[in-house]
PDB file of N, CA and C in Angstrom:
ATOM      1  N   UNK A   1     -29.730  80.065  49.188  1.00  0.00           N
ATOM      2  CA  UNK A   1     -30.493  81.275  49.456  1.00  0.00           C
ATOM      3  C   UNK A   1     -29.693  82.465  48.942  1.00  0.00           C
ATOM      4  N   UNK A   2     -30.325  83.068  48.058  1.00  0.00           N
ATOM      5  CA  UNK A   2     -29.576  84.439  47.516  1.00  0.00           C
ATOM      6  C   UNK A   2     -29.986  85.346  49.008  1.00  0.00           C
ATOM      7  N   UNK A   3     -29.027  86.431  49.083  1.00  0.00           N
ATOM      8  CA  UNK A   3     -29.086  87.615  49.914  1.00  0.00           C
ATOM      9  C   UNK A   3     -28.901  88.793  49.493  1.00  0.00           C
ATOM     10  N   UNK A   4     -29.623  89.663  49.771  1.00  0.00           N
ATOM     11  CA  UNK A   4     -29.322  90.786  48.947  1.00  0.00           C
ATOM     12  C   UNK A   4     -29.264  92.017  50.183  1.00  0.00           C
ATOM     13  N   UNK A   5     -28.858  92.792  49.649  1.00  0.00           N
ATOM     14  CA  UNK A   5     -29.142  94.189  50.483  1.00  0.00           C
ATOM     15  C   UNK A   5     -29.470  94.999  49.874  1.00  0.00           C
ATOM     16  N   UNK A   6     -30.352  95.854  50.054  1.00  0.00           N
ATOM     17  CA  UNK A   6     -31.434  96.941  49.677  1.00  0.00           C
ATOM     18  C   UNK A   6     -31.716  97.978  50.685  1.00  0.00           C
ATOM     19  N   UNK A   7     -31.565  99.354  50.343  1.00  0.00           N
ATOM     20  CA  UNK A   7     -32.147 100.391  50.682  1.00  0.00           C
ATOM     21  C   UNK A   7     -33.249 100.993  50.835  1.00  0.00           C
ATOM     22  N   UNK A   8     -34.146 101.813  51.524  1.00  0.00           N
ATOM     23  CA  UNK A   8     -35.663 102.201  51.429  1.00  0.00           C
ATOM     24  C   UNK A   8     -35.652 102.953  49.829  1.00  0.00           C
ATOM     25  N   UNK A   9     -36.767 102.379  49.654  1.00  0.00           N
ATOM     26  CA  UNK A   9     -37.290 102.700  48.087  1.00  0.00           C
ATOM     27  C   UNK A   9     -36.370 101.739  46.786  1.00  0.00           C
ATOM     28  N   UNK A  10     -35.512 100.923  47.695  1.00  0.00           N
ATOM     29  CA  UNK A  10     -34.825 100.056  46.297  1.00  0.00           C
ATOM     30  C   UNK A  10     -35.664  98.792  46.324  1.00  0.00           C
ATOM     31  N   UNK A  11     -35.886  97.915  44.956  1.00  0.00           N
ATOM     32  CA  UNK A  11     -36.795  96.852  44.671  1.00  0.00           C
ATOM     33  C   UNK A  11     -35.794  95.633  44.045  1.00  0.00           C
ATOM     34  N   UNK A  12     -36.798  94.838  44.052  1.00  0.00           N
ATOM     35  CA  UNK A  12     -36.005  93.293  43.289  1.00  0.00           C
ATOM     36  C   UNK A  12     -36.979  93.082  42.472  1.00  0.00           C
ATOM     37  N   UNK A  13     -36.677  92.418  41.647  1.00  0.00           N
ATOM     38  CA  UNK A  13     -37.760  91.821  40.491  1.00  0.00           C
ATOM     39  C   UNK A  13     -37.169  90.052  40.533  1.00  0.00           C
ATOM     40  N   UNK A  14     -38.443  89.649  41.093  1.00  0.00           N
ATOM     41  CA  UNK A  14     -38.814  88.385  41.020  1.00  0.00           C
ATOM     42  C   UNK A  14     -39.334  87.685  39.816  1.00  0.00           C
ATOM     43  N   UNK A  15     -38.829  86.772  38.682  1.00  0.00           N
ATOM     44  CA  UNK A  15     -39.755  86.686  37.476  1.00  0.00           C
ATOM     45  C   UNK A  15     -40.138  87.754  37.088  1.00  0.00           C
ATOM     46  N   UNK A  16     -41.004  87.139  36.079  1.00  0.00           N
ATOM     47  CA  UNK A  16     -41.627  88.101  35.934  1.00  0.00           C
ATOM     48  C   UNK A  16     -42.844  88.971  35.741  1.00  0.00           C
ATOM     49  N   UNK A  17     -42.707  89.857  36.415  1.00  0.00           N
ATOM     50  CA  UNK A  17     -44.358  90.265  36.973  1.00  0.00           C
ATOM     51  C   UNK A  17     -44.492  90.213  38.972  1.00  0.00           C
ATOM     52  N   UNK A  18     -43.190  89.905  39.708  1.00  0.00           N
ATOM     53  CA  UNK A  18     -43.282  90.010  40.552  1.00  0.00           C
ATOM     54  C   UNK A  18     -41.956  91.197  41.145  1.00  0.00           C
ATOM     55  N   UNK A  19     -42.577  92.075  42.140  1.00  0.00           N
ATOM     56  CA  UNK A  19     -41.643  92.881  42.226  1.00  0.00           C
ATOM     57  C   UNK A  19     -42.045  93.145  44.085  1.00  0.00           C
ATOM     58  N   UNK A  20     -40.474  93.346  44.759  1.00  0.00           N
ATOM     59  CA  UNK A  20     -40.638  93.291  46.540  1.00  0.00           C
ATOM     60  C   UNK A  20     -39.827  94.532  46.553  1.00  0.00           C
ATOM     61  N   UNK A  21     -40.412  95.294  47.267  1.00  0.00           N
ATOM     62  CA  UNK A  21     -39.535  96.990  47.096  1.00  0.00           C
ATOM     63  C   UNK A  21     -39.722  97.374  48.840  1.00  0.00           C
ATOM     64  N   UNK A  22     -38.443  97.634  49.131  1.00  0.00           N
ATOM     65  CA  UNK A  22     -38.666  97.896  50.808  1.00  0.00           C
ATOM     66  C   UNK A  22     -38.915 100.019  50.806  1.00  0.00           C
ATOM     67  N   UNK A  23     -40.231  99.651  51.621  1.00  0.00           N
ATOM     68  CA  UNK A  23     -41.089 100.777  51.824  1.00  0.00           C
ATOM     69  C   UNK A  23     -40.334 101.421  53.091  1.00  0.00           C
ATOM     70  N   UNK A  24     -39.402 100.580  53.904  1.00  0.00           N
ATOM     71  CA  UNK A  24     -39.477 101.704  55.134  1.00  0.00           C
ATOM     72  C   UNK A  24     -38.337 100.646  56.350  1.00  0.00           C
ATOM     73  N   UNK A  25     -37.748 101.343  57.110  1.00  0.00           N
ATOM     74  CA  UNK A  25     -36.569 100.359  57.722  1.00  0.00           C
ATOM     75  C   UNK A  25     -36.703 101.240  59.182  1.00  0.00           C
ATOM     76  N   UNK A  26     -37.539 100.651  60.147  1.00  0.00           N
ATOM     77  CA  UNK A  26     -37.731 101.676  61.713  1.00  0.00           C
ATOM     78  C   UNK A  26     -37.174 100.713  62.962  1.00  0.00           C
ATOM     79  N   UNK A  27     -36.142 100.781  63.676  1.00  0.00           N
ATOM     80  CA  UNK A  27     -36.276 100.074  64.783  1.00  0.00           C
ATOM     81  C   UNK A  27     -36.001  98.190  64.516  1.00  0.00           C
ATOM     82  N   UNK A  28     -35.470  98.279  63.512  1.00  0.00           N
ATOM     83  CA  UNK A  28     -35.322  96.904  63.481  1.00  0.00           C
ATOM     84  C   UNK A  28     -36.614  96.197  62.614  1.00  0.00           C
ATOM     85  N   UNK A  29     -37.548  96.634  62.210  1.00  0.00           N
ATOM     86  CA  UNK A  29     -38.369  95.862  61.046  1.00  0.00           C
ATOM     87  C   UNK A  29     -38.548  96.894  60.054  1.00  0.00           C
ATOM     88  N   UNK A  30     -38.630  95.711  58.998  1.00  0.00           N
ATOM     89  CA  UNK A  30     -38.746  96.226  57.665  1.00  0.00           C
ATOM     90  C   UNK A  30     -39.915  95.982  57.050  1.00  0.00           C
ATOM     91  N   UNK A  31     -40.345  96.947  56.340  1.00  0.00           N
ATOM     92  CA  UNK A  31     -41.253  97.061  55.726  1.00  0.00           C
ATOM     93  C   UNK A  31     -41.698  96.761  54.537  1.00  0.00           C
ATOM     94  N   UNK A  32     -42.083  95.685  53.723  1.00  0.00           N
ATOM     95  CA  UNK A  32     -41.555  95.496  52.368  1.00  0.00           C
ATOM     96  C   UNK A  32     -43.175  95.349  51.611  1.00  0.00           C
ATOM     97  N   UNK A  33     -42.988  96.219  49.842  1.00  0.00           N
ATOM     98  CA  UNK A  33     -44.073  96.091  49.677  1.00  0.00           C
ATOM     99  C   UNK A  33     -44.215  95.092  48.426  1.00  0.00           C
ATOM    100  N   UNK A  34     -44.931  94.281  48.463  1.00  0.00           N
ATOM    101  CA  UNK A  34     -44.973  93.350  47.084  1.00  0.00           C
ATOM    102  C   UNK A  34     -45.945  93.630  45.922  1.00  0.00           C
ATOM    103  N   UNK A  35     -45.672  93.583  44.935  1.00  0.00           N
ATOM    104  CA  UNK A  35     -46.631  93.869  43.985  1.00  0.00           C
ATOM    105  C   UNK A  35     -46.575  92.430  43.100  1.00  0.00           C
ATOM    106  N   UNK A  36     -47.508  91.803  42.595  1.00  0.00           N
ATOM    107  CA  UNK A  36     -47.601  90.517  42.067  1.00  0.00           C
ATOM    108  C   UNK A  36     -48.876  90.579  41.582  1.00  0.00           C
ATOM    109  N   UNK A  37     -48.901  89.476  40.674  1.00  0.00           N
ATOM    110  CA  UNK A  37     -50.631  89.039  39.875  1.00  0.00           C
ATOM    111  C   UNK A  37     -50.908  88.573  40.890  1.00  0.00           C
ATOM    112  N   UNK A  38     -52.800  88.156  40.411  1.00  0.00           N
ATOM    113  CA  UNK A  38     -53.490  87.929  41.542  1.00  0.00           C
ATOM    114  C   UNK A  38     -53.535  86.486  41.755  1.00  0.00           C
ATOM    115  N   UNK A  39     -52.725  85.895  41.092  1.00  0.00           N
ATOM    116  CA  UNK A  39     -52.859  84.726  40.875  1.00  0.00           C
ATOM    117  C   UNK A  39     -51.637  83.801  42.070  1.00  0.00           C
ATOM    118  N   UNK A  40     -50.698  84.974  42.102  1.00  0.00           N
ATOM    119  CA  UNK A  40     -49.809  84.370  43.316  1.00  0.00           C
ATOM    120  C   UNK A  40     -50.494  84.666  44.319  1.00  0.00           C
ATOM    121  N   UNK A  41     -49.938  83.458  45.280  1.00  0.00           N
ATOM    122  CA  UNK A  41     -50.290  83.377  46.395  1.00  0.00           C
ATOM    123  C   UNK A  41     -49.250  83.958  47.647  1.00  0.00           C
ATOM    124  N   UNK A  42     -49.180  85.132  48.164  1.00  0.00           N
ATOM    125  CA  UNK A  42     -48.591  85.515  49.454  1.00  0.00           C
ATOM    126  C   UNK A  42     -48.953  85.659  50.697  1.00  0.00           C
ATOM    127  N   UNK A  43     -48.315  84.263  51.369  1.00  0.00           N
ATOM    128  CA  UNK A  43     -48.640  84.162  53.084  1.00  0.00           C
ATOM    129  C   UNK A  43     -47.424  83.949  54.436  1.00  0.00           C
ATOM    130  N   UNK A  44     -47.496  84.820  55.171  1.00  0.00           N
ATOM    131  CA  UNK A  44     -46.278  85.421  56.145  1.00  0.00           C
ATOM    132  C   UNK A  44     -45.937  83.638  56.834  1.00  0.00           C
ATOM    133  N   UNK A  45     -44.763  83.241  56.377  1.00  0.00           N
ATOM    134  CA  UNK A  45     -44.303  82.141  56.909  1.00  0.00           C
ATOM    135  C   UNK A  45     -45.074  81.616  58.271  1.00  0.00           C
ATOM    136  N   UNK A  46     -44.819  82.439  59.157  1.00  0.00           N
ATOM    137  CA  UNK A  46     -45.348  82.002  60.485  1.00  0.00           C
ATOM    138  C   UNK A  46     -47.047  81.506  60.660  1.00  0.00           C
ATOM    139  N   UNK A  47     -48.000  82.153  59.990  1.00  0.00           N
ATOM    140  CA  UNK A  47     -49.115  81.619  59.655  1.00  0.00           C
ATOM    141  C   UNK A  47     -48.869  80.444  59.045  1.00  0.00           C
ATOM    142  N   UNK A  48     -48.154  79.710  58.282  1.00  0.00           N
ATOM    143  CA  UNK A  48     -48.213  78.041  57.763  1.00  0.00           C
ATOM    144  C   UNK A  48     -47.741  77.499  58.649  1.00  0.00           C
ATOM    145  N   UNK A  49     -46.558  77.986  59.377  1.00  0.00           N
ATOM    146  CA  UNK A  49     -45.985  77.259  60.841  1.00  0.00           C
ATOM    147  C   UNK A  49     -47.409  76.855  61.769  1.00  0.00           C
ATOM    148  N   UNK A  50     -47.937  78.245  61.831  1.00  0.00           N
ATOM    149  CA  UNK A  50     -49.455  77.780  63.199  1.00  0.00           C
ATOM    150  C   UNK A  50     -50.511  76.619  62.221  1.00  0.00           C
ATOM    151  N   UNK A  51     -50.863  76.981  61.307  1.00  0.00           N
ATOM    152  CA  UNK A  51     -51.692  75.882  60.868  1.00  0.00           C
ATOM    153  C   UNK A  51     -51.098  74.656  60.533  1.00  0.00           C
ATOM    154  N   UNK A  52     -49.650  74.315  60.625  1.00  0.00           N
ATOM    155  CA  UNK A  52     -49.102  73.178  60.084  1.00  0.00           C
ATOM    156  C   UNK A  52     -49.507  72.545  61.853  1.00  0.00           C
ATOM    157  N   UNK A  53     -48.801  73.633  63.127  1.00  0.00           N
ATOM    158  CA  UNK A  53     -49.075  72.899  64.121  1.00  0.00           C
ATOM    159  C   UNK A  53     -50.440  72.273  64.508  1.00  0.00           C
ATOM    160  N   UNK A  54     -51.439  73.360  64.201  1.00  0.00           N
ATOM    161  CA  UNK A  54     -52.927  72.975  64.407  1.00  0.00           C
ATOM    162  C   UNK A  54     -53.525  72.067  63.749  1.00  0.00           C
ATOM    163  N   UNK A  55     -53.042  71.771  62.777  1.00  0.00           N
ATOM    164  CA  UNK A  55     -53.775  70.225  61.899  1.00  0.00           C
ATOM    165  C   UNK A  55     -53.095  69.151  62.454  1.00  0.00           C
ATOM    166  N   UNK A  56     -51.683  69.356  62.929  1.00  0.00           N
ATOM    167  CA  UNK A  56     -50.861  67.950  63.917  1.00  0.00           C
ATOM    168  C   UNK A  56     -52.011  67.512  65.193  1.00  0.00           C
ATOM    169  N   UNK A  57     -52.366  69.042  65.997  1.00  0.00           N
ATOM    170  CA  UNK A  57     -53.067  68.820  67.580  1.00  0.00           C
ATOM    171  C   UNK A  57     -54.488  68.279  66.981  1.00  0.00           C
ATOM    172  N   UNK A  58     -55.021  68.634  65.795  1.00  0.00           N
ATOM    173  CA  UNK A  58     -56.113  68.313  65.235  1.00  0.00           C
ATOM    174  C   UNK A  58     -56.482  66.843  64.889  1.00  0.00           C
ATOM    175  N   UNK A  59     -55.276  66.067  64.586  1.00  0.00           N
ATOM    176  CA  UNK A  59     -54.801  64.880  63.860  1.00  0.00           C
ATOM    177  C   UNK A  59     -54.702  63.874  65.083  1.00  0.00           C
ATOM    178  N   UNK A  60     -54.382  64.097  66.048  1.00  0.00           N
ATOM    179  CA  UNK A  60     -54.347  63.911  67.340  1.00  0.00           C
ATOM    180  C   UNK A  60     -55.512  62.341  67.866  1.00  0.00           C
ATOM    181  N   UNK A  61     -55.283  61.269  68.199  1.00  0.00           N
ATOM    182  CA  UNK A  61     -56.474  60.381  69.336  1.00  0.00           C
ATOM    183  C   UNK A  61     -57.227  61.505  69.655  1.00  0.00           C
ATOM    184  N   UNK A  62     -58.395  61.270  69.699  1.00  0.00           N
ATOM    185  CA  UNK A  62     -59.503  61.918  70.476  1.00  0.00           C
ATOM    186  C   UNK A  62     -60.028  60.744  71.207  1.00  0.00           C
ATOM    187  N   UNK A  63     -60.454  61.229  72.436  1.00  0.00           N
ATOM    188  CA  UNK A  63     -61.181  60.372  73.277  1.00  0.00           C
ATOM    189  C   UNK A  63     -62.662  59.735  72.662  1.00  0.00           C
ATOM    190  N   UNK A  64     -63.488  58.907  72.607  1.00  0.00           N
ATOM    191  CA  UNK A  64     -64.543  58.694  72.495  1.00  0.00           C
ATOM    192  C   UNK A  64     -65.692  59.784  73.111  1.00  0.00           C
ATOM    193  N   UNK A  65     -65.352  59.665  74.536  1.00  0.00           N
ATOM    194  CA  UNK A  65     -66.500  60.345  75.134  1.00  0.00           C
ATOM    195  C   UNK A  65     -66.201  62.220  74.731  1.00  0.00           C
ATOM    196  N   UNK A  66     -65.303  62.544  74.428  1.00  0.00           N
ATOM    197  CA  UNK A  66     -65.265  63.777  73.824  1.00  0.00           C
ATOM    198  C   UNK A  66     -66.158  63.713  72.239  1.00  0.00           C
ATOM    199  N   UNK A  67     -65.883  63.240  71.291  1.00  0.00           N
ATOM    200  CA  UNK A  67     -66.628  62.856  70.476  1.00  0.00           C
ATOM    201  C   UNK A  67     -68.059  62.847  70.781  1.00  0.00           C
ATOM    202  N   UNK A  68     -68.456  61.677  71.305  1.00  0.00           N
ATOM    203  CA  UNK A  68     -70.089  62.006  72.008  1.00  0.00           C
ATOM    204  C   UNK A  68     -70.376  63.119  72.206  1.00  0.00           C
ATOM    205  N   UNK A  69     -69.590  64.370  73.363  1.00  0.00           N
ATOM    206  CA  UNK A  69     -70.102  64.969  73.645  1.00  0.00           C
ATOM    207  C   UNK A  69     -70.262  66.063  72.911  1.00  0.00           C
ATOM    208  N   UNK A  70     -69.174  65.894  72.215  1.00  0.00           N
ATOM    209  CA  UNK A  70     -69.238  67.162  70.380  1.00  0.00           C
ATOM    210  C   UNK A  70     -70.603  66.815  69.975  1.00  0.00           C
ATOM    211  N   UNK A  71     -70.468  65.562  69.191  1.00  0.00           N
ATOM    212  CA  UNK A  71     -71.921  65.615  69.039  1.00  0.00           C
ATOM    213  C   UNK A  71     -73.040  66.141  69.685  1.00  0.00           C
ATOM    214  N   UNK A  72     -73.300  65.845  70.818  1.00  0.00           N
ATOM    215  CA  UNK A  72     -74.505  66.346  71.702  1.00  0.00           C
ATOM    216  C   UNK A  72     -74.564  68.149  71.253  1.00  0.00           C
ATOM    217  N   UNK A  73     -73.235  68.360  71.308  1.00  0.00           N
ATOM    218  CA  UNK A  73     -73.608  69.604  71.689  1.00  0.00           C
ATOM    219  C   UNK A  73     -73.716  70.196  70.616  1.00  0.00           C
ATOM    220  N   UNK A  74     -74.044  69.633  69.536  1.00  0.00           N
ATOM    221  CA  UNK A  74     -73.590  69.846  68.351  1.00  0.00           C
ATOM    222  C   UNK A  74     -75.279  69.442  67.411  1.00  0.00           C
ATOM    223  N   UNK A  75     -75.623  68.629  68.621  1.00  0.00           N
ATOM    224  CA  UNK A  75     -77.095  68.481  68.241  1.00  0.00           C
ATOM    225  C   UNK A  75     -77.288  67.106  66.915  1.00  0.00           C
ATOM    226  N   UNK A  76     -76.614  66.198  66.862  1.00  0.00           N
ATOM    227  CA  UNK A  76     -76.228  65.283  66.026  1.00  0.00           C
ATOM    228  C   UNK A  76     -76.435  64.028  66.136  1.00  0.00           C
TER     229      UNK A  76
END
């Protein structure tokens, strides 16, 4: 893992065509702004953490009679 330190209004250049420039430093969070094609994809770590957990609880035995009753209610 590279580390860097940066000041408000200093940037990094990622490749190229990607650039992360910290907008603002208050109280302990930072503010950082990314500029990239539209073609990358940027998503805040912790959102893949919750959906990695929710497809595990998803993945999960289900009961039968829960099933049934999805259906029913589900009109199926």
């Amino acid at each position: 893992m590279l580390v860097l330190a940066r000041k408000v209004d200093e940037s990094i250049l990622i490749g190229e065509g990607i650039s992360v420039k910290v907008i603002s430093i208050d109280k302990g969070v930072v503010k950082l702004g990314i500029d990239a094609p539209k073609s990358v994809a940027i998503v805040r770590s912790e959102l893949i953490e919750d959906v990695k957990e929710y497809n595990i609880a998803a993945s999960k035995e289900v009961k039968l009679d829960t099933i049934s009753l999805l259906s029913k209610l589900l009109g199926r």
